[in-house]
C-alpha atoms as a PDB file:
ATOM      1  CA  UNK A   1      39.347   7.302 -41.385  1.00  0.00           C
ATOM      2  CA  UNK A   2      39.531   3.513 -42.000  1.00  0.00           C
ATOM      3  CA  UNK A   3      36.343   1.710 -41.567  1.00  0.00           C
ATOM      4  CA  UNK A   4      36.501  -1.957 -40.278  1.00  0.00           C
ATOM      5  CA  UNK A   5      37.122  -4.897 -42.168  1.00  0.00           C
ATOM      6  CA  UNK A   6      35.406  -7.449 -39.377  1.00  0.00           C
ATOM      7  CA  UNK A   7      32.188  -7.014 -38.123  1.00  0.00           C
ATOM      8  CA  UNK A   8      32.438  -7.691 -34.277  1.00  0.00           C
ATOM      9  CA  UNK A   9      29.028 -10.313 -33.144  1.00  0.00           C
ATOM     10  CA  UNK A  10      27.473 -10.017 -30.276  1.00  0.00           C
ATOM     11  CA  UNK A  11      26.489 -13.152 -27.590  1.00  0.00           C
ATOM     12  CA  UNK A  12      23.263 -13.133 -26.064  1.00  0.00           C
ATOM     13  CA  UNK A  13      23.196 -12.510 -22.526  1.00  0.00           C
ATOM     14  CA  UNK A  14      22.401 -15.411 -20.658  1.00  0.00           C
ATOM     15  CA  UNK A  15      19.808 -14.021 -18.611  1.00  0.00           C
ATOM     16  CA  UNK A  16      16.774 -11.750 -18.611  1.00  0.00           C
ATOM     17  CA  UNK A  17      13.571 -11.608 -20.840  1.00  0.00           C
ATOM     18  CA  UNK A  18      14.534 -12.640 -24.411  1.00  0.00           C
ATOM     19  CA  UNK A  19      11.761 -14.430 -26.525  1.00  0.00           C
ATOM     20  CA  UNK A  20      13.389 -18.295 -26.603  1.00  0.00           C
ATOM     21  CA  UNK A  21      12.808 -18.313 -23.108  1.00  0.00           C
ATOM     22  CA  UNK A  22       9.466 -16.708 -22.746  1.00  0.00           C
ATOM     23  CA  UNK A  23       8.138 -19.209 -25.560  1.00  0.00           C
ATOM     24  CA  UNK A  24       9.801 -21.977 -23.293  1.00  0.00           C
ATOM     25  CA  UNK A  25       7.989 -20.453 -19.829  1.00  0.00           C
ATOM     26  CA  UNK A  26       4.927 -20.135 -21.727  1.00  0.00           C
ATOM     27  CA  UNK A  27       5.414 -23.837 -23.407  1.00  0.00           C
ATOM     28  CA  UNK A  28       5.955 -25.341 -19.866  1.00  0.00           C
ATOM     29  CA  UNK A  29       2.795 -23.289 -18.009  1.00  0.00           C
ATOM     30  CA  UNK A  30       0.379 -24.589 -20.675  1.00  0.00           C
ATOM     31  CA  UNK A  31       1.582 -28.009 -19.950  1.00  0.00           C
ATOM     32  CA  UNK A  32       1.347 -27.825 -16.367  1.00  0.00           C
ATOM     33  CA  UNK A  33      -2.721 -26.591 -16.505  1.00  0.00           C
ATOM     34  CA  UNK A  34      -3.484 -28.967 -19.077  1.00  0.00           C
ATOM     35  CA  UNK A  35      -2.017 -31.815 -16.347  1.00  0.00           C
ATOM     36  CA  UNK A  36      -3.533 -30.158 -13.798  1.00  0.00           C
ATOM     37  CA  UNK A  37      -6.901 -30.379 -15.425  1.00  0.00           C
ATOM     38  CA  UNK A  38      -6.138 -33.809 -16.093  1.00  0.00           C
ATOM     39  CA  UNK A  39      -5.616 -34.846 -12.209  1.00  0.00           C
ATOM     40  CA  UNK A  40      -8.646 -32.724 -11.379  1.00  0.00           C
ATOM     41  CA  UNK A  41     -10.871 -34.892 -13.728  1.00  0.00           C
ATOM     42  CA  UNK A  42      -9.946 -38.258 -12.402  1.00  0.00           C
ATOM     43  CA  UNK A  43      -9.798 -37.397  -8.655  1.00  0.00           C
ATOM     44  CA  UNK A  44     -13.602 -36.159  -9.304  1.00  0.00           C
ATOM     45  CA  UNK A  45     -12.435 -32.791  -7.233  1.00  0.00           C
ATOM     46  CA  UNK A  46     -10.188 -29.635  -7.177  1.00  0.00           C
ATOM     47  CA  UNK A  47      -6.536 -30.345  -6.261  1.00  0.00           C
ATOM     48  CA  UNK A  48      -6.836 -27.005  -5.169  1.00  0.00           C
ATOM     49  CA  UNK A  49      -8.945 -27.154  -2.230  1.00  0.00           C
ATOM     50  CA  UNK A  50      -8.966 -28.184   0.894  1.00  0.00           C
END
């Protein structure tokens, strides 16, 4: 039997749970506490509450 000469290379899927988007998800979430904490210190109150 002849074995191949080309080694065929996969694409990523675009979608589901790889690790370049979970650092991304995780990149954006730490920004968006960190600004909430922000607003929350120079209103003097939660943004949270009613």
């Amino acid at each position: 039997m002849l074995e191949p000469t080309i080694i065929p290379i996969r694409k990523k899927p675009r979608y589901g749970f790889h690790s370049h988007t979970e650092n991304l998800n995780g990149r954006l979430a730490m920004l968006g506490f960190i600004a909430l904490v922000l607003v929350e210190l120079k209103l003097g109150h939660g943004l949270l509450t009613w």
